[in-house]
Protein backbone atom coordinates (compact mmCIF):
# COMPACT_ATOMS: atom_id res chain seq x y z
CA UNK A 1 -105.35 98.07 37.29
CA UNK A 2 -105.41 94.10 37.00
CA UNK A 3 -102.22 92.18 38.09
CA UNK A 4 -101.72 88.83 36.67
CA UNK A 5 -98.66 88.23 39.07
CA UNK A 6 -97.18 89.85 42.03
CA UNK A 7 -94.26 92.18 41.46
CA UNK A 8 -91.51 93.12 43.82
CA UNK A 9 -92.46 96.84 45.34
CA UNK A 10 -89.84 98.93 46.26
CA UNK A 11 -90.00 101.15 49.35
CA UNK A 12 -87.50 103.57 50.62
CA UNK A 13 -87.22 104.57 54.27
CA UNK A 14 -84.85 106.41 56.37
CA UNK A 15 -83.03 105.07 59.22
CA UNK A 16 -80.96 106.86 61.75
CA UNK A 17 -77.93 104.55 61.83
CA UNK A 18 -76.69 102.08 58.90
CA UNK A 19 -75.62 99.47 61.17
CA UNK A 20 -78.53 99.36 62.91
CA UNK A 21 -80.09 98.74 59.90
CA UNK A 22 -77.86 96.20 58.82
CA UNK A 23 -78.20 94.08 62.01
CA UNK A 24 -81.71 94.49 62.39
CA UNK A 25 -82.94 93.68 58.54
CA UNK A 26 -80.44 91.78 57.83
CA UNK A 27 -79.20 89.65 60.65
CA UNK A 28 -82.63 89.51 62.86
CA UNK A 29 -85.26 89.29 59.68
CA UNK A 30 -82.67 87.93 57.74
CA UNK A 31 -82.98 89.99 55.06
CA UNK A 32 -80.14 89.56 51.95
CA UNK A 33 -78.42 92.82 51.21
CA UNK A 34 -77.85 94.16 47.94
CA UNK A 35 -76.02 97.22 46.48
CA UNK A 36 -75.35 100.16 49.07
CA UNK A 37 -73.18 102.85 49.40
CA UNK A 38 -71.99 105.49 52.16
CA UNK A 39 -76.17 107.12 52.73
CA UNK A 40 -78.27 103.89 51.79
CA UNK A 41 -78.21 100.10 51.59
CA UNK A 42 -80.70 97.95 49.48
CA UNK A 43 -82.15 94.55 51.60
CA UNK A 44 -84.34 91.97 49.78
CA UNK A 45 -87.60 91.89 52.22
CA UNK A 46 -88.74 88.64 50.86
CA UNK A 47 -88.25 89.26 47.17
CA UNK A 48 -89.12 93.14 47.38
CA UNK A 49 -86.51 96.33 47.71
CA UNK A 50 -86.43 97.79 50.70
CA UNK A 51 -83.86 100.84 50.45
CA UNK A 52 -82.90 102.50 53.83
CA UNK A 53 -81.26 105.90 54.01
CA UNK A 54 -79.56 107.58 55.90
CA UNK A 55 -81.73 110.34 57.59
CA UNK A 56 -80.47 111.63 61.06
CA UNK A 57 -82.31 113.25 63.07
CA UNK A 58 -85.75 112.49 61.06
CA UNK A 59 -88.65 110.58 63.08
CA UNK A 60 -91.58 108.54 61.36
CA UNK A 61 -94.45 111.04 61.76
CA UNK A 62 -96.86 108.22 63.26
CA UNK A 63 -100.77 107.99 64.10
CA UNK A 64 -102.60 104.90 65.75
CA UNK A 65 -106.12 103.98 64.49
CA UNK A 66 -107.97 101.27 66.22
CA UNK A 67 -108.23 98.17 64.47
CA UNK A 68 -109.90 95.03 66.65
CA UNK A 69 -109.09 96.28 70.38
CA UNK A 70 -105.38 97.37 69.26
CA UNK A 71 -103.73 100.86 68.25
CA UNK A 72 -102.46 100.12 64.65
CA UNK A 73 -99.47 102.59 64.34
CA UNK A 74 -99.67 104.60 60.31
CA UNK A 75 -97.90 104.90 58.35
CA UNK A 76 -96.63 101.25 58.45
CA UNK A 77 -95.32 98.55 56.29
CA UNK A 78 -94.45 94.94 56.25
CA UNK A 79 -94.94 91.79 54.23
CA UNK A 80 -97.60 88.64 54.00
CA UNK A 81 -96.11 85.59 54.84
CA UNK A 82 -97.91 82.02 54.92
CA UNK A 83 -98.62 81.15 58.62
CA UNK A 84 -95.67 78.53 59.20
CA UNK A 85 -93.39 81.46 58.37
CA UNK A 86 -95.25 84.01 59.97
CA UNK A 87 -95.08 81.23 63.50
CA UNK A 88 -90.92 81.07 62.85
CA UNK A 89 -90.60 84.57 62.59
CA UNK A 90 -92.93 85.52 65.84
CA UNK A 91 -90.90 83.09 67.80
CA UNK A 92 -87.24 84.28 66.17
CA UNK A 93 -88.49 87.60 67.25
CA UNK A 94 -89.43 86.54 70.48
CA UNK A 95 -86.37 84.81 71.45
CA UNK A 96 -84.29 88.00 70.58
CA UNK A 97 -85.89 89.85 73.18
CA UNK A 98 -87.82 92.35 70.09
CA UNK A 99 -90.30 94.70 72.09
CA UNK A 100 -93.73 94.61 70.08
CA UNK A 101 -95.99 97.12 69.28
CA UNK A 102 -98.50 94.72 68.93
CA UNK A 103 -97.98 91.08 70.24
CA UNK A 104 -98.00 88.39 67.88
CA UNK A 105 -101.84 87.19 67.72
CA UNK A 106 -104.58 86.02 65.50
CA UNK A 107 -107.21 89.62 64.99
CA UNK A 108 -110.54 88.80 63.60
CA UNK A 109 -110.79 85.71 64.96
CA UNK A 110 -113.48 83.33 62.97
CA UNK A 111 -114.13 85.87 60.66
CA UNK A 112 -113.74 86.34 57.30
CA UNK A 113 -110.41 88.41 57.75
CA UNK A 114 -108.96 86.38 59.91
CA UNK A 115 -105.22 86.46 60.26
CA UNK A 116 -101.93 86.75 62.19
CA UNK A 117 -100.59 89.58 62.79
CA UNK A 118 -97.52 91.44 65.21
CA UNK A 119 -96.11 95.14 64.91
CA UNK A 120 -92.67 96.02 65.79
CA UNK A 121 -90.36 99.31 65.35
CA UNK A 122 -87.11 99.33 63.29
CA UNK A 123 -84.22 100.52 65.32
CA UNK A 124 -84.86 103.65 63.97
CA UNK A 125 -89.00 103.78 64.68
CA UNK A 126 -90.24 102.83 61.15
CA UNK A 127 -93.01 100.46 62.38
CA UNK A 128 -93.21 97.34 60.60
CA UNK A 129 -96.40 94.48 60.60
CA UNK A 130 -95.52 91.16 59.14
CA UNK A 131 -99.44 89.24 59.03
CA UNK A 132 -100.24 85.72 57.33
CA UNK A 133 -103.13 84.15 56.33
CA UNK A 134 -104.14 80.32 56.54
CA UNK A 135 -105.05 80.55 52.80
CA UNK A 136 -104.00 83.70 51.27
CA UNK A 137 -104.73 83.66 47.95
CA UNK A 138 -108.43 83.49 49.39
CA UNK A 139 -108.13 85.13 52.61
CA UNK A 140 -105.98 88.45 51.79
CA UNK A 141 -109.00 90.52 50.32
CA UNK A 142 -111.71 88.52 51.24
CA UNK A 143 -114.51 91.16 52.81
């Protein structure tokens, strides 16, 4: 499949606790919400649909696989950001006290896949990476 543009993805999770979702994707990662209703709320996550649902009582069935020295928690999503974002967001996050999975570092340092990363859990464990790239149009697949 060849893509000529990017296009938003859409991802559905479930989350324990609406309001927790609310404050966490929308107030800390400042994410813009869209429609909702009693079970599920819609955020833009930087111009893609995130959907969280209402799921009590379900846990994210989670693995670790080592990537460069650190346990990389899977499933896991997140979003590409350019590095002055990515910086803002690391030190947003850091100021509000967010507990990492992962610290905030560069992995693959001098090599071809260089890049920032730092993993962090929803309020309800869905664990998120947000990563960035000096030049990603290059960098992002670059082996």
């Amino acid at each position: 499949m060849s893509q000529r543009s990017l296009t938003p993805f859409h991802l559905a999770i479930g989350v324990h606790d609406l309001p927790a979702a609310r404050s966490f994707y929308g107030e800390l990662l400042g994410c813009p919400e869209g429609r909702s209703d009693t079970t599920w709320v819609d955020f833009d996550l930087l111009g893609h649909q995130l959907v969280c649902h209402l799921a009590p009582g379900s846990r994210p069935d989670l693995h670790a696989n080592p990537v460069d020295g650190h346990d990389v928690p899977v499933p896991h999503f997140g979003v590409v950001l350019n590095l002055d974002d990515w910086k803002a967001l690391a030190e947003r996050l850091e100021a509000a006290g967010l507990e990492f999975i992962i610290e905030p570092h560069i992995r693959f340092p001098g090599e071809p896949g260089e890049q920032a990363t730092m993993f962090f859990l929803d309020p309800s464990g869905n664990p998120l990476e947000f990563k960035a790239f000096k030049d990603i149009d290059r960098q992002l697949f670059e082996t």
